[in-house]
Each structure stands twice: as structure tokens, then as C-alpha cells.
C-alpha atoms as a PDB file:
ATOM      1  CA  UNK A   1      74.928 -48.410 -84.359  1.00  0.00           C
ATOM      2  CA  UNK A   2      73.969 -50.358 -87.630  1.00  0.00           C
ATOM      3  CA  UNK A   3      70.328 -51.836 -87.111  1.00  0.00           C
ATOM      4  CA  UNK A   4      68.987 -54.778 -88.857  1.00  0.00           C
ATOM      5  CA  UNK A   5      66.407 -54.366 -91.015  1.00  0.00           C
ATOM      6  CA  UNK A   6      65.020 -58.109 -90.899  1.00  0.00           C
ATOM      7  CA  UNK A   7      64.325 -59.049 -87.242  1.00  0.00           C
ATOM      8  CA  UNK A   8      62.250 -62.238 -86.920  1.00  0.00           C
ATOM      9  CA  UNK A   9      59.470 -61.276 -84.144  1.00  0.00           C
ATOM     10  CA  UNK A  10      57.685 -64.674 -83.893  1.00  0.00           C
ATOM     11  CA  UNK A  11      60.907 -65.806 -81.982  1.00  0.00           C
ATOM     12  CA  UNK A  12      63.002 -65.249 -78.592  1.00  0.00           C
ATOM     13  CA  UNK A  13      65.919 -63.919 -80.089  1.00  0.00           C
ATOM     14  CA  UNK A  14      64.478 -62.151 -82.483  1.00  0.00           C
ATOM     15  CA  UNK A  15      62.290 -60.124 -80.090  1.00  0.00           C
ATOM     16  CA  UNK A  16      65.346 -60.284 -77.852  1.00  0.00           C
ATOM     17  CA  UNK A  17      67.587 -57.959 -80.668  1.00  0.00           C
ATOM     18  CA  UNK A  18      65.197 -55.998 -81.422  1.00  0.00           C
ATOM     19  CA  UNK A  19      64.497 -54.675 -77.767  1.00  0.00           C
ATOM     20  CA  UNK A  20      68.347 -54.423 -77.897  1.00  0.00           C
ATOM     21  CA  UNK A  21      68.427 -52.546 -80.774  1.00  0.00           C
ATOM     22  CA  UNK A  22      65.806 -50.257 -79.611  1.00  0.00           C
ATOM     23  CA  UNK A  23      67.646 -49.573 -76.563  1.00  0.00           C
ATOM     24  CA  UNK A  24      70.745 -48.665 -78.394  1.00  0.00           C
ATOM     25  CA  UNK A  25      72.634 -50.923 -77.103  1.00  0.00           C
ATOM     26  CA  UNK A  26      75.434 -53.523 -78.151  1.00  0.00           C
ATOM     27  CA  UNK A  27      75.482 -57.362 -77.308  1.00  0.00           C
ATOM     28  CA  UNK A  28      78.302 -56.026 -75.353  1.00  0.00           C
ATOM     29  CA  UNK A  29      76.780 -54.062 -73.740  1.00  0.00           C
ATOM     30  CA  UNK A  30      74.035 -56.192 -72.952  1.00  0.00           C
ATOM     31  CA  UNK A  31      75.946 -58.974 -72.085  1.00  0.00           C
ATOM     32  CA  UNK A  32      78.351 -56.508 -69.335  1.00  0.00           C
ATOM     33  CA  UNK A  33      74.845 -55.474 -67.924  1.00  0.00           C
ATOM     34  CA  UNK A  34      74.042 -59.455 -67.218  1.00  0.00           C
ATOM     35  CA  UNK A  35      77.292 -59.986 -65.771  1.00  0.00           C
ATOM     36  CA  UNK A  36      78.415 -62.350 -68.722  1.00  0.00           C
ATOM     37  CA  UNK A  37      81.805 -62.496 -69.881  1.00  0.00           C
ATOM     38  CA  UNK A  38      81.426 -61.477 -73.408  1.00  0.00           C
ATOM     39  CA  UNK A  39      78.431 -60.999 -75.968  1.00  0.00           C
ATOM     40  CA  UNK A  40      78.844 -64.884 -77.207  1.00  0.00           C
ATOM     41  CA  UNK A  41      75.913 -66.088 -75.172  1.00  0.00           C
ATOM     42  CA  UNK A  42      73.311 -62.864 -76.219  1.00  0.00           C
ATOM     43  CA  UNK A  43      74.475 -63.967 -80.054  1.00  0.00           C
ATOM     44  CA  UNK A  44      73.435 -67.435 -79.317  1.00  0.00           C
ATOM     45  CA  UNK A  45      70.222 -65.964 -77.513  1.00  0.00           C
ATOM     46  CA  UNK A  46      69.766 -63.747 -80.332  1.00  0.00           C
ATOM     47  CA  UNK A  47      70.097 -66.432 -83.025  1.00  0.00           C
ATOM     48  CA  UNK A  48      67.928 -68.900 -81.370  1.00  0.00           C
ATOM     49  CA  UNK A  49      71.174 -71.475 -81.298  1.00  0.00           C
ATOM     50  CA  UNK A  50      70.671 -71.172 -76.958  1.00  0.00           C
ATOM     51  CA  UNK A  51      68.039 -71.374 -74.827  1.00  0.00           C
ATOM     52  CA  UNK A  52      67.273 -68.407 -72.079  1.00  0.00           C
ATOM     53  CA  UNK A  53      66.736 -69.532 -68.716  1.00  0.00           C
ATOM     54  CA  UNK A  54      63.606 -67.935 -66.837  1.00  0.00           C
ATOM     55  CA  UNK A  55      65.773 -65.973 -64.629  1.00  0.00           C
ATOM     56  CA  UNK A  56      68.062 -64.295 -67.514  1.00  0.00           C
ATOM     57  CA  UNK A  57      64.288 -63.725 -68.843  1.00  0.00           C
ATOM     58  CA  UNK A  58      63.634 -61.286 -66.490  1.00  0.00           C
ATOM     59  CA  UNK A  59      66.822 -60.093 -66.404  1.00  0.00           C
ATOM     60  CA  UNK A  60      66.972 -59.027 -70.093  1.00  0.00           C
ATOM     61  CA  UNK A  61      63.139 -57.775 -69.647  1.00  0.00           C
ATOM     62  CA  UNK A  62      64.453 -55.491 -66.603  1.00  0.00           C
ATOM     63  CA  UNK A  63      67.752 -54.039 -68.473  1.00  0.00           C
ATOM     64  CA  UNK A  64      65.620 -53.746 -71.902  1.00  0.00           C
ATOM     65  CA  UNK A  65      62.243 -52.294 -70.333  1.00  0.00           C
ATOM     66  CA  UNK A  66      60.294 -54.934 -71.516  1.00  0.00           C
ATOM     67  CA  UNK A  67      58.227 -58.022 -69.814  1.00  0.00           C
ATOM     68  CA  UNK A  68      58.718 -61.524 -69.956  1.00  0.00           C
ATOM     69  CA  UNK A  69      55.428 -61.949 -71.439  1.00  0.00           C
ATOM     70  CA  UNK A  70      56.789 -60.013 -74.632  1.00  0.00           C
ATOM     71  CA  UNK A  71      60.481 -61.667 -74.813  1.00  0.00           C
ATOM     72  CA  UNK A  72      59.592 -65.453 -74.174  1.00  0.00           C
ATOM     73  CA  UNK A  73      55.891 -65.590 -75.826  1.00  0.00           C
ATOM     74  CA  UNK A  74      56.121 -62.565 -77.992  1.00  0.00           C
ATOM     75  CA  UNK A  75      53.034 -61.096 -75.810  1.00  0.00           C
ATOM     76  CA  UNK A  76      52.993 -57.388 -76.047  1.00  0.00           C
ATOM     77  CA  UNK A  77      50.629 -56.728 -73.878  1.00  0.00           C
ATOM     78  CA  UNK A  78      52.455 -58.599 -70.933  1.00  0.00           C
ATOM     79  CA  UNK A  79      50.453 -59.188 -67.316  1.00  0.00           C
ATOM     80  CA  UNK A  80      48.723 -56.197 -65.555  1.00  0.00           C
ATOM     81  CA  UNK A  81      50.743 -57.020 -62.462  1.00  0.00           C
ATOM     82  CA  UNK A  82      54.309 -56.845 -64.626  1.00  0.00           C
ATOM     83  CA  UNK A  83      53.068 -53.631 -66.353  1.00  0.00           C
ATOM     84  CA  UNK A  84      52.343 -52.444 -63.280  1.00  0.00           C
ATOM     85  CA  UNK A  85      55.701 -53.423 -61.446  1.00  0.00           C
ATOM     86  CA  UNK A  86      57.597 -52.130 -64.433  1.00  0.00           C
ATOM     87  CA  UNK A  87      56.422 -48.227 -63.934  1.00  0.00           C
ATOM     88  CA  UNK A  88      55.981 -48.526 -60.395  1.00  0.00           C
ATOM     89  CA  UNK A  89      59.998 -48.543 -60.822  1.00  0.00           C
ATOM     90  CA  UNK A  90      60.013 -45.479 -63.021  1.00  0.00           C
ATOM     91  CA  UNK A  91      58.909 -43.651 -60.001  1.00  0.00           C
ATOM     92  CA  UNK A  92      61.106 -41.829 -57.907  1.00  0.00           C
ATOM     93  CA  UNK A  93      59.471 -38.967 -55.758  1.00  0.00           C
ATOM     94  CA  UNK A  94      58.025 -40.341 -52.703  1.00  0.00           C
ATOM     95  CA  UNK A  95      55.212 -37.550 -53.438  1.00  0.00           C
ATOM     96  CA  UNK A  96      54.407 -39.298 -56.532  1.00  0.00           C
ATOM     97  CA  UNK A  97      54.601 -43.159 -55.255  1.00  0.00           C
ATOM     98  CA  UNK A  98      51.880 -41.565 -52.688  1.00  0.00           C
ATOM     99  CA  UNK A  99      49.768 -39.938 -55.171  1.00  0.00           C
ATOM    100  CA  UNK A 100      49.904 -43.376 -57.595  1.00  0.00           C
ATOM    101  CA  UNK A 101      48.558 -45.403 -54.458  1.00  0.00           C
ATOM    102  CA  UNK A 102      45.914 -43.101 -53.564  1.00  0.00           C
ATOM    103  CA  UNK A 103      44.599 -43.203 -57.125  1.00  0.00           C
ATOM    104  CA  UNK A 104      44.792 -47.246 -56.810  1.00  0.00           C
ATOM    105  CA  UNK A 105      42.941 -47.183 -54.030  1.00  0.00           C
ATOM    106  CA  UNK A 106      40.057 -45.085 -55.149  1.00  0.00           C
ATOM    107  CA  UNK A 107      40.275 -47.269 -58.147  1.00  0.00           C
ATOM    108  CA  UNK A 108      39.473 -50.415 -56.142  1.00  0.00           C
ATOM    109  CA  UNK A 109      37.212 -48.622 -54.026  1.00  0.00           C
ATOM    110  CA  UNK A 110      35.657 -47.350 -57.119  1.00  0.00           C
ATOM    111  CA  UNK A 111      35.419 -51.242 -59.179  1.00  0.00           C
ATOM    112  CA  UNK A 112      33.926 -52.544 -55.667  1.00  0.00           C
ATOM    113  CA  UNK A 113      31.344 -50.075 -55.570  1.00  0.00           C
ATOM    114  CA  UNK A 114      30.509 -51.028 -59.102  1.00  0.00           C
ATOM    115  CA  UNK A 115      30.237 -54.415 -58.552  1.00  0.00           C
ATOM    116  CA  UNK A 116      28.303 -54.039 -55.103  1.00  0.00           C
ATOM    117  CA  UNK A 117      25.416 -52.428 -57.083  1.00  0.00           C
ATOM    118  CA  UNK A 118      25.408 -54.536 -59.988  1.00  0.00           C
ATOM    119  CA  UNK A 119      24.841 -57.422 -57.992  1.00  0.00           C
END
């Protein structure tokens, strides 16, 4: 696939292409994922001519393994909680969910403790 070499970060659809173009994919493809009829509306996303709604938002964060944060305000450290909820659906051994909310929990227990004897 040919990449572009000038992608505008500071805007939607340029952030947009280039998660697209990091994932290898095409606006086809892209656009099949969403359910759309044909890539039209990504080039319109992609070129700034067209608004994304909040829900195709997350949508295109989901397919492209990014956050909101990053698409719509170019943020690329995106929210602890969407981080969070983004690997939590990498994971797919039950032994490992287990193991990831154990070490949460002695996390929190851990921060409380901290904050008990600071105070």
C-alpha cells in the first residue's frame, strides 16, 4: 500500500489516515469494517470536508487501536480509563484477566495505604 508522506496531525482526518495507514489498511477497508457502503465518507473524514460523529469516533478508535482522545483532539496520551479499557480487550486467558485484577487491586490497596500515612 502507497503511504503518504505528508499527513497533517493537528487535524481529525489527518490523524484519522494516518492510524489507517499504520494499520495497513484501505479506506475500503475501513469503511467495510464501519458498515459504510463505500470509502466516500472515510475520504471526506480524511480530508476534513465531513464531520465525524462521536459514535463513528469510537468506532474508528476501536477498529484502528487508538482512543478518541488521540483521533478527535489529537491527545496521545488519551484517558487512563480508555487506555485501560483498550488492553483490558487485548486480553484473552481468563488466567491472565485474573492475574491483571489482582495486580489492580494491590495497586489500590497499595495508593490507599500511601495516602493513609501521608495524611
Amino acid at each position: 500500500m502507497r503511504k503518504s508522506k505528508n499527513i497533517d496531525l493537528t487535524t481529525v482526518g489527518g490523524r484519522i489516515k494516518f492510524l489507517r495507514e499504520q494499520a495497513d489498511m484501505t479506506q475500503d477497508e475501513l469503511a467495510e469494517e464501519l458498515g459504510l457502503n463505500d470509502r466516500s465518507s472515510i475520504s471526506s473524514y480524511e480530508t476534513n470536508r465531513r464531520d465525524i460523529s462521536a459514535f463513528q469516533a469510537v468506532c474508528i478508535a476501536k477498529i484502528l487501536n487508538s482512543t478518541t482522545d488521540y483521533i478527535l483532539l489529537g491527545d496521545e496520551r488519551g484517558s487512563f480509563e480508555e487506555e485501560l479499557m483498550r488492553l483490558a480487550g487485548k486480553v484473552r486467558t481468563h488466567a491472565v484477566k485474573n492475574m491483571i485484577l489482582k495486580q489492580v487491586r494491590d495497586a489500590i490497596e497499595m495508593e490507599e495505604l500511601l495516602i493513609k500515612n501521608t495524611h
